[in-house]
Protein backbone atom coordinates (compact mmCIF):
# COMPACT_ATOMS: atom_id res chain seq x y z
CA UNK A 1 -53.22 19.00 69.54
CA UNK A 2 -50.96 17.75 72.12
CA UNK A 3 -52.20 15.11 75.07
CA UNK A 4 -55.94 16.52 74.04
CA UNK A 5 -54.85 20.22 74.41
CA UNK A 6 -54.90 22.50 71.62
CA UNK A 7 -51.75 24.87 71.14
CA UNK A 8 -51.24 28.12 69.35
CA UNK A 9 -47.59 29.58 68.74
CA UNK A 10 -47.40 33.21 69.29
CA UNK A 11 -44.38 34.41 66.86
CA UNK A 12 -43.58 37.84 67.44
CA UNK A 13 -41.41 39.32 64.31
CA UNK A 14 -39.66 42.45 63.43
CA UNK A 15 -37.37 42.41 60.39
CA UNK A 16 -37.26 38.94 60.05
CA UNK A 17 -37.71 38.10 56.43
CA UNK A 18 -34.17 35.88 56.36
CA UNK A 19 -35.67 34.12 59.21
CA UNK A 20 -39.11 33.27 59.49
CA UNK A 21 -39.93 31.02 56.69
CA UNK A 22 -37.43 28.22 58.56
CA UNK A 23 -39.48 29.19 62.22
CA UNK A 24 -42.73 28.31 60.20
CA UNK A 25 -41.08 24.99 58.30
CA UNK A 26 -39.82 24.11 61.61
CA UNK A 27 -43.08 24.15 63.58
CA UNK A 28 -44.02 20.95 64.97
CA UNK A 29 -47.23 19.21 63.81
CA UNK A 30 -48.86 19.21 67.80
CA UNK A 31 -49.03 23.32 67.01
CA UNK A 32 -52.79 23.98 65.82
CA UNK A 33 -51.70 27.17 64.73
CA UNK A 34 -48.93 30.04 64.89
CA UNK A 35 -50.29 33.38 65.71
CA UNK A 36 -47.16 35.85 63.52
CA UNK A 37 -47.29 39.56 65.05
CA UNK A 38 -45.33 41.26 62.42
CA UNK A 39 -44.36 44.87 64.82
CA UNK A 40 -44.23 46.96 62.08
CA UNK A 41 -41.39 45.62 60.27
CA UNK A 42 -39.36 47.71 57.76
CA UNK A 43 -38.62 44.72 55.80
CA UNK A 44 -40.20 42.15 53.53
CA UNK A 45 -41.69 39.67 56.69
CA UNK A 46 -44.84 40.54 56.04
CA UNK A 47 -44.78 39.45 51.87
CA UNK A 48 -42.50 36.22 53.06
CA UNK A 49 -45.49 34.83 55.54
CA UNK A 50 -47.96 35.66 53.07
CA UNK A 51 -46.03 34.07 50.13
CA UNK A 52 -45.00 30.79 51.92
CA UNK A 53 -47.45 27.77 51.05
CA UNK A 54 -49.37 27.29 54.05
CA UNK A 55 -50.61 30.50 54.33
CA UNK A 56 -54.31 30.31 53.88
CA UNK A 57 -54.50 26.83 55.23
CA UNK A 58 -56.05 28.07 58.67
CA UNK A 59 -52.45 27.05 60.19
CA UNK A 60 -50.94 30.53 60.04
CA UNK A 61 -52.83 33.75 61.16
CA UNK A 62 -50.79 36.89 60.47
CA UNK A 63 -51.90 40.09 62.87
CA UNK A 64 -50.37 43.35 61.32
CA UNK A 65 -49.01 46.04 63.97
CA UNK A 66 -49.33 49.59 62.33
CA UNK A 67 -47.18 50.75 64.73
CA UNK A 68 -43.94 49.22 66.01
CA UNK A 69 -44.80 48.52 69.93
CA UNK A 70 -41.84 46.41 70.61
CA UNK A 71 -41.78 42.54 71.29
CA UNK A 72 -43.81 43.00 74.62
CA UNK A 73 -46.37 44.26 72.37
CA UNK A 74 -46.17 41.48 69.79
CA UNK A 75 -46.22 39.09 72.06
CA UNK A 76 -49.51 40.56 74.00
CA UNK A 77 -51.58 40.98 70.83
CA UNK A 78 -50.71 37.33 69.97
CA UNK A 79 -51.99 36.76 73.46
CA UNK A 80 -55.33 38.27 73.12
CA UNK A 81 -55.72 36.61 69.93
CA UNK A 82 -55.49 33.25 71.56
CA UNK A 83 -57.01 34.09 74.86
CA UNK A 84 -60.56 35.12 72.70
CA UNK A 85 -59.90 31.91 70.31
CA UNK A 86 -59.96 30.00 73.62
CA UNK A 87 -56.59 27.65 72.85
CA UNK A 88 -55.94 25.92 75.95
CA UNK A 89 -51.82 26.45 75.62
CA UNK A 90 -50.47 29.67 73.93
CA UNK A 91 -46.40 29.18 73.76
CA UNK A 92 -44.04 32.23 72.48
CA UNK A 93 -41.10 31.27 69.66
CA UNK A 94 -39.02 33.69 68.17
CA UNK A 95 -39.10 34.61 64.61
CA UNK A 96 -35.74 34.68 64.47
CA UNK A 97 -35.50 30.41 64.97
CA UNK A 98 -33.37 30.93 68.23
CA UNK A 99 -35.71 28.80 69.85
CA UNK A 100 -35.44 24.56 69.14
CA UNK A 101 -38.65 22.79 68.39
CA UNK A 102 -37.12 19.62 69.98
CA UNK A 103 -37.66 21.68 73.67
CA UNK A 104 -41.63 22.42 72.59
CA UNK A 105 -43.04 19.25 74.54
CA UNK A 106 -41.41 19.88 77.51
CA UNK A 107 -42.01 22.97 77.49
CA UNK A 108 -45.66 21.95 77.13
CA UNK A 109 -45.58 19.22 79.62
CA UNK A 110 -46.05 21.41 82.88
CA UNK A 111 -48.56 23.42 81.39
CA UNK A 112 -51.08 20.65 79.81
CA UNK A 113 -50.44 18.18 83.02
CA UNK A 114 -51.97 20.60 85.32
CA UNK A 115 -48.34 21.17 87.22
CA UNK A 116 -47.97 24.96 86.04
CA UNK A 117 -49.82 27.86 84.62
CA UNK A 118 -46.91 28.83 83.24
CA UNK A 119 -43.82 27.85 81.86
CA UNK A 120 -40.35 29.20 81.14
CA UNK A 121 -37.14 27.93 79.52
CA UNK A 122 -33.95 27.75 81.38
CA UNK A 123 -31.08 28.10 79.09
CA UNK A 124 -28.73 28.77 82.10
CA UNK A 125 -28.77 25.32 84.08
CA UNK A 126 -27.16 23.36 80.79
CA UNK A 127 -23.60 22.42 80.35
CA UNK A 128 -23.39 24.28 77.08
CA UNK A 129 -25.50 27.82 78.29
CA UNK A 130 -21.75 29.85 79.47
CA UNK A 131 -20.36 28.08 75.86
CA UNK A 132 -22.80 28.93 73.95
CA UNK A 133 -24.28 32.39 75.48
CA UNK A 134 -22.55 35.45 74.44
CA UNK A 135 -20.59 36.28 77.53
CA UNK A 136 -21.62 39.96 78.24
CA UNK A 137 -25.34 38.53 77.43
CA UNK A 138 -25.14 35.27 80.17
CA UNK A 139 -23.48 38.06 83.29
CA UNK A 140 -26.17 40.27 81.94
CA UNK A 141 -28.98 37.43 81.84
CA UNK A 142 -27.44 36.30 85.00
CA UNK A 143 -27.76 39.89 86.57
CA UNK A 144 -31.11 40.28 86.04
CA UNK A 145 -32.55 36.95 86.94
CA UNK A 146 -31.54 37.40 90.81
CA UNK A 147 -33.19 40.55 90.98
CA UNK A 148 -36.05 39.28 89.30
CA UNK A 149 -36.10 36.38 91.90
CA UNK A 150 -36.27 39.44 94.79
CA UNK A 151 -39.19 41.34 92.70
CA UNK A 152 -41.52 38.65 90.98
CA UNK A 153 -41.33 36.28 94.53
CA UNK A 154 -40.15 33.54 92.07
CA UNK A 155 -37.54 32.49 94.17
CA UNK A 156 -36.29 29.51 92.13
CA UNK A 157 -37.00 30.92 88.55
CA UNK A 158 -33.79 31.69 86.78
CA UNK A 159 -33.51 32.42 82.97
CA UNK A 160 -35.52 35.66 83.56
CA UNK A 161 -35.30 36.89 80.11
CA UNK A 162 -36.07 33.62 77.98
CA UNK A 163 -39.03 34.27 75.94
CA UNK A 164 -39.57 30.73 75.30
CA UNK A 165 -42.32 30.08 77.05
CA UNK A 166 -46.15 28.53 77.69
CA UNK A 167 -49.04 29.66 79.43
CA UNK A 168 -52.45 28.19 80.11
CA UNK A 169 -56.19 29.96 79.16
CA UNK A 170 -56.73 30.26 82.44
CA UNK A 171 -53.47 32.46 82.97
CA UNK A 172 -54.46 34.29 79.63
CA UNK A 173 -57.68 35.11 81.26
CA UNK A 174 -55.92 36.32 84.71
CA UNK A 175 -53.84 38.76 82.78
CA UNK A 176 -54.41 42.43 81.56
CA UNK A 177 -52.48 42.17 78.19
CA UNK A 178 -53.26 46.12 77.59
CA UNK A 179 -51.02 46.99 80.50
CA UNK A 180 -48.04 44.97 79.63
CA UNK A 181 -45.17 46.41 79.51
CA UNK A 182 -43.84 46.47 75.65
CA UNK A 183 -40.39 46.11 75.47
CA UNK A 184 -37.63 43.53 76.58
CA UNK A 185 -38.62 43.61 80.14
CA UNK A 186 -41.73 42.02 79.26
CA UNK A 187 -40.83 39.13 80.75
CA UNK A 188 -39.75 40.46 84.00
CA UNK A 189 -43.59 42.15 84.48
CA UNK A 190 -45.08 39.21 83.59
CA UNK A 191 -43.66 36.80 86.01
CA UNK A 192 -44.38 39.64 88.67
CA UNK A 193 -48.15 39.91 87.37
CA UNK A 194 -48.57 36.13 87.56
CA UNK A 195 -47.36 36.20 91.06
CA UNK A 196 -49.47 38.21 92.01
CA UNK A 197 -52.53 36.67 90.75
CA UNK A 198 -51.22 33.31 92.48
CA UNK A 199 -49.91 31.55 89.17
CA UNK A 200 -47.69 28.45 89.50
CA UNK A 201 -44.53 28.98 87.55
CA UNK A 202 -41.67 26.15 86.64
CA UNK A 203 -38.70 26.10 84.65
CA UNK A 204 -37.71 23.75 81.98
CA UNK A 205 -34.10 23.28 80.98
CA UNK A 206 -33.92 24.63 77.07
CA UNK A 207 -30.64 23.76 75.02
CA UNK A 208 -29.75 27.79 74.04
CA UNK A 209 -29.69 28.71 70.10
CA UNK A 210 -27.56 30.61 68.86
CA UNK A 211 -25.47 31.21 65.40
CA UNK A 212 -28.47 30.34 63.33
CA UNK A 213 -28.67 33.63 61.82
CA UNK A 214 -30.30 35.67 64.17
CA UNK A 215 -29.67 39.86 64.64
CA UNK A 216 -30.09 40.60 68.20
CA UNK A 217 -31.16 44.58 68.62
CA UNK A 218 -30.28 44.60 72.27
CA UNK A 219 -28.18 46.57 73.90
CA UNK A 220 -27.44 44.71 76.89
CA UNK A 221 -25.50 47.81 78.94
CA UNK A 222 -28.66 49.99 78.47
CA UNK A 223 -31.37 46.70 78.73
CA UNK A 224 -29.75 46.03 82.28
CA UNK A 225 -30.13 49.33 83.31
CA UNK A 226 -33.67 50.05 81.99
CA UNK A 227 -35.28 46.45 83.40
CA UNK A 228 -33.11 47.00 86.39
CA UNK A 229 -35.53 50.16 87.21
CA UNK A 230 -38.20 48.37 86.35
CA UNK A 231 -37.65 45.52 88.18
CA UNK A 232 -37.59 48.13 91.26
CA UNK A 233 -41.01 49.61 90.53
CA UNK A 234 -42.50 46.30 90.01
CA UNK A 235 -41.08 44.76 93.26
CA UNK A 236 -42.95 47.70 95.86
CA UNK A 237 -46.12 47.39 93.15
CA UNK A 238 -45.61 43.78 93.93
CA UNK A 239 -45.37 44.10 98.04
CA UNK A 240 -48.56 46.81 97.56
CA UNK A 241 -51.00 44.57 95.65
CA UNK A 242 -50.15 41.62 97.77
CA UNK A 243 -49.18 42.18 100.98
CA UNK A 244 -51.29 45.17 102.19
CA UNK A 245 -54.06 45.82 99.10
CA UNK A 246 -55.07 41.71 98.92
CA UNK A 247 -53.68 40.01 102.01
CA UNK A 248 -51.78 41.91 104.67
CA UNK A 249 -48.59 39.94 105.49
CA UNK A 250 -46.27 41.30 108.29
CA UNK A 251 -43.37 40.96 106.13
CA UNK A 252 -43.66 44.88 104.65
CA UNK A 253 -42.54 45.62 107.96
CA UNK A 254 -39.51 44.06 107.59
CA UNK A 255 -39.08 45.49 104.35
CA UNK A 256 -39.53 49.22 105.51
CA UNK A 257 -36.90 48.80 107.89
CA UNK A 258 -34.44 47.44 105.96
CA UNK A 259 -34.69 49.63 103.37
CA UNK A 260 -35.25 52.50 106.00
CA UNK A 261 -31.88 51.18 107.56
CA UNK A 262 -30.19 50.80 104.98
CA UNK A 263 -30.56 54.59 104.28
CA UNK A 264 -30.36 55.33 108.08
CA UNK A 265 -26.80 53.42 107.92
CA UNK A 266 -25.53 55.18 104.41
CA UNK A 267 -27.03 58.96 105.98
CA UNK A 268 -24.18 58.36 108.98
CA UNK A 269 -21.50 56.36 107.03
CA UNK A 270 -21.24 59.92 104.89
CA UNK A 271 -21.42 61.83 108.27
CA UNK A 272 -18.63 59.34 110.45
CA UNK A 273 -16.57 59.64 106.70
CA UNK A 274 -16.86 63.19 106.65
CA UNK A 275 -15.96 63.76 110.42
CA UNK A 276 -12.68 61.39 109.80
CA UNK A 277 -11.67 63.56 106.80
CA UNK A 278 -12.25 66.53 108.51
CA UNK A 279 -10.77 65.65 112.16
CA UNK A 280 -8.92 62.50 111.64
CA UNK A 281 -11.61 61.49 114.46
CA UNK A 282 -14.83 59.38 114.88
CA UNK A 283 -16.98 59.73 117.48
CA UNK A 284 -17.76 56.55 118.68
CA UNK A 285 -21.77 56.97 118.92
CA UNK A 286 -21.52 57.77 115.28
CA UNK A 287 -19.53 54.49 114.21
CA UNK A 288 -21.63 52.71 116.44
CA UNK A 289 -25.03 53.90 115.39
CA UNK A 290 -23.45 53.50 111.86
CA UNK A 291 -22.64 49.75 112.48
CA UNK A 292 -26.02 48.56 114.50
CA UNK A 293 -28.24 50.80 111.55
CA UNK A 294 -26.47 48.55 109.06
CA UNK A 295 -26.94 44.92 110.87
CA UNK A 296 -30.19 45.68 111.82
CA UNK A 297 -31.27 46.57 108.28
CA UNK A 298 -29.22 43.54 106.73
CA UNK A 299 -31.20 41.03 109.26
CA UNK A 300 -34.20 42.71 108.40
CA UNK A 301 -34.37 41.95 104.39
CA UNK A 302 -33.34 38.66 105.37
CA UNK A 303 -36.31 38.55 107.19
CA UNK A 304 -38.15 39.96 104.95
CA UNK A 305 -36.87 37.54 101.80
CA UNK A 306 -37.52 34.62 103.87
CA UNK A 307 -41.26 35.09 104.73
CA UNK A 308 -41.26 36.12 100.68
CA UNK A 309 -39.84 32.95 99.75
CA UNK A 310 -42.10 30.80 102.71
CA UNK A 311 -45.27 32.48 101.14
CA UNK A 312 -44.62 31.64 97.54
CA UNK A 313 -43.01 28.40 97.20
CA UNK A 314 -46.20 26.54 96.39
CA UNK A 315 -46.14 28.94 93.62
CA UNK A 316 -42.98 28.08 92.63
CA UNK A 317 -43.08 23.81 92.38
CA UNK A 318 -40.07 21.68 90.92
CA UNK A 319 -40.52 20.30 87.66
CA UNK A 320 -41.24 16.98 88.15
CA UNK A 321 -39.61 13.71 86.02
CA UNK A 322 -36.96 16.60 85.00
CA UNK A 323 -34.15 13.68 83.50
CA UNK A 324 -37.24 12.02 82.14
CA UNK A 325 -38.13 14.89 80.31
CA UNK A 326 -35.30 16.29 78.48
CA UNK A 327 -34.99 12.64 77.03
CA UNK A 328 -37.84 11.88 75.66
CA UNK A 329 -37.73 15.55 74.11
CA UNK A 330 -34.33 14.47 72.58
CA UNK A 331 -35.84 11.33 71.59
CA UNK A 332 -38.67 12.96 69.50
C-alpha cells in the first residue's frame, strides 16, 4: 500500500531471464503485487519467475502470452488483470531493470493525490538524459515527443516513449485495452485515448537507466517511421472523436484549411517551379497565389494549435511541489 492506495506493477517481459530476477528483488515493499506478462518469450523467463522464492507468496502473479503480441500487448493484459482485481494504481516497469525504484513514489504521487489520472516519466528534462541516452535514441525520443504533443493534445507532455508510468482504476476503467495498439507506439495511442476521454496527464522527472544490462530490440530508424504514421492516424481520429463526434469545436476548421493550404501552396510551388525551369519565367499570379496559399495555411494551424492547446490545458496540469518531490524520492 502506499498513502492508503493499493499498487500493482505491471512487468511486461520478453527474453528477459538475465534480467528479471533483480526487477523482482528490486521491487519496493509499497507494491502489493507485480503483475509479469511473459510475451511469449523464447528464453528461460518464464522457469526464472517461477523458480525465484517469492513466487507463490500472492506477491507475484505470472500471466503467460501464447503468442508473442509485443510490449503493447503485455502491458494491456497486465492492465486488465488489475483493472478486474480493482487496484487503485497500476504502474508499468520494465523487465529489463531500466527503470529505478527510487522514482516509484513520485511517480505515484500525482496519481494517489488526486492531481492526475495518469502519470509519465520524463527522462528528457534531467541534466544527465543527453549523457546518458543513446544519442540516435534521445533525437529519436525527441522527434517523436513533439509530434505526439500535436496528436495526443498533450501540449506539455514530453518523454513520449517512457513506459514508466501510473494510471488510476478509474483510467483503467475509461480505456478499451482490446484495442490498444501492441507494439512500441503503445504509448503514443494511449496518451491520445486518455485525451480523449478527458484524462489529466503530468510528467515526473525520472533519472534515465541505462548500462544495467538491458538488450534493446528497437530499431529506432524504422520505430520513428512506423509511430510517425501512427501518430498521423491517431491525430484526425483524435480531431473526429472530439471535436465533431463528442463536442463540435470550430477549430477543425482551421485545421482543414491549413492542411488544405498547405497542399493548395505545394500543388502551385511544383507548377511556378516547373514554369521557371521551363521558361526561365514566373507569372506573377502564380508566385503570388503560391505565397498567400502558404501564409494563410501557416496562420491557420497556428490557429488551429492554439485553440488545441486552450482546450486541453486543464488536462494537462503542472506537477506540483516538483523540487520537493525528486528529494524526498532521493531521500528514500
Amino acid at each position: 500500500m502506499y498513502k492508503n492506495c493499493s499498487v500493482a506493477v505491471v512487468v511486461p517481459a520478453y527474453n528477459e531471464e538475465t534480467q528479471i530476477a533483480v526487477v523482482i528483488e528490486s521491487m519496493p515493499d509499497i507494491v502489493d503485487v507485480i503483475v509479469i506478462v511473459n510475451d511469449c518469450s523464447k528464453d528461460q523467463t518464464s522457469q526464472v519467475v517461477r523458480r525465484h522464492s517469492e513466487f507463490g507468496s500472492g506477491r507475484i502473479v505470472l500471466l503467460e502470452h501464447a503468442e508473442n503480441q509485443g510490449v503493447g500487448g503485455a502491458i494491456a493484459t497486465g492492465y486488465k488483470w488489475v483493472r478486474d482485481n480493482n487496484y487503485d494504481v497500476a504502474v508499468v516497469m520494465a523487465g529489463d531493470g531500466q527503470m529505478a525504484p527510487d522514482d516509484l513514489p513520485a511517480i505515484l504521487d500525482p496519481v494517489v493525490d488526486g492531481e492526475a489520472d495518469y502519470t509519465k516519466g520524463n527522462r528528457l528534462v534531467t541534466g544527465e538524459a543527453f549523457k546518458k541516452i543513446p544519442k540516435i535514441r534521445f533525437f529519436g525520443n525527441s522527434a517523436l515527443s513533439l509530434l505526439t504533443k500535436i496528436a495526443s493534445g498533450y501540449w506539455h507532455v514530453a518523454d513520449s516513449q517512457t513506459g514508466y508510468t501510473a494510471i488510476s482504476q478509474s483510467a483503467l476503467q475509461a480505456i478499451d485495452w482490446d484495442n490498444m495498439y501492441k507494439r512500441y507506439g503503445q504509448p503514443n495511442d494511449l496518451l491520445v485515448k486518455l485525451n480523449v476521454a478527458n484524462m489529466r496527464v503530468v510528467d515526473v522527472p525520472i533519472e534515465p537507466v541505462y548500462n544495467v544490462g538491458e538488450k534493446s530490440g528497437i530499431k529506432v530508424r524504422k520505430v520513428i517511421f512506423t509511430i510517425g504514421s501512427l501518430l498521423v492516424r491517431l491525430f484526425f481520429w483524435r480531431l473526429k472523436e472530439k471535436y465533431i463526434i463528442r463536442n463540435f469545436h470550430p477549430l477543425v476548421f482551421f485545421y482543414a484549411m491549413g492542411l488544405g493550404g498547405l497542399a493548395l501552396s505545394s500543388i502551385l510551388f511544383v507548377r511556378m517551379l516547373s514554369m521557371w525551369i521551363g521558361s526561365g519565367n514566373v507569372p506573377e499570379i502564380t508566385f503570388l497565389g503560391s505565397l498567400f496559399s502558404f501564409s494563410l495555411s501557416v496562420n491557420s494551424l497556428f490557429f488551429a494549435m492554439w485553440f488545441d492547446y486552450d482546450e486541453n490545458k486543464h488536462l494537462n496540469p503542472p506537477l506540483k511541489h516538483r523540487e520537493t518531490r525528486r528529494k524526498s524520492t532521493q531521500a528514500e
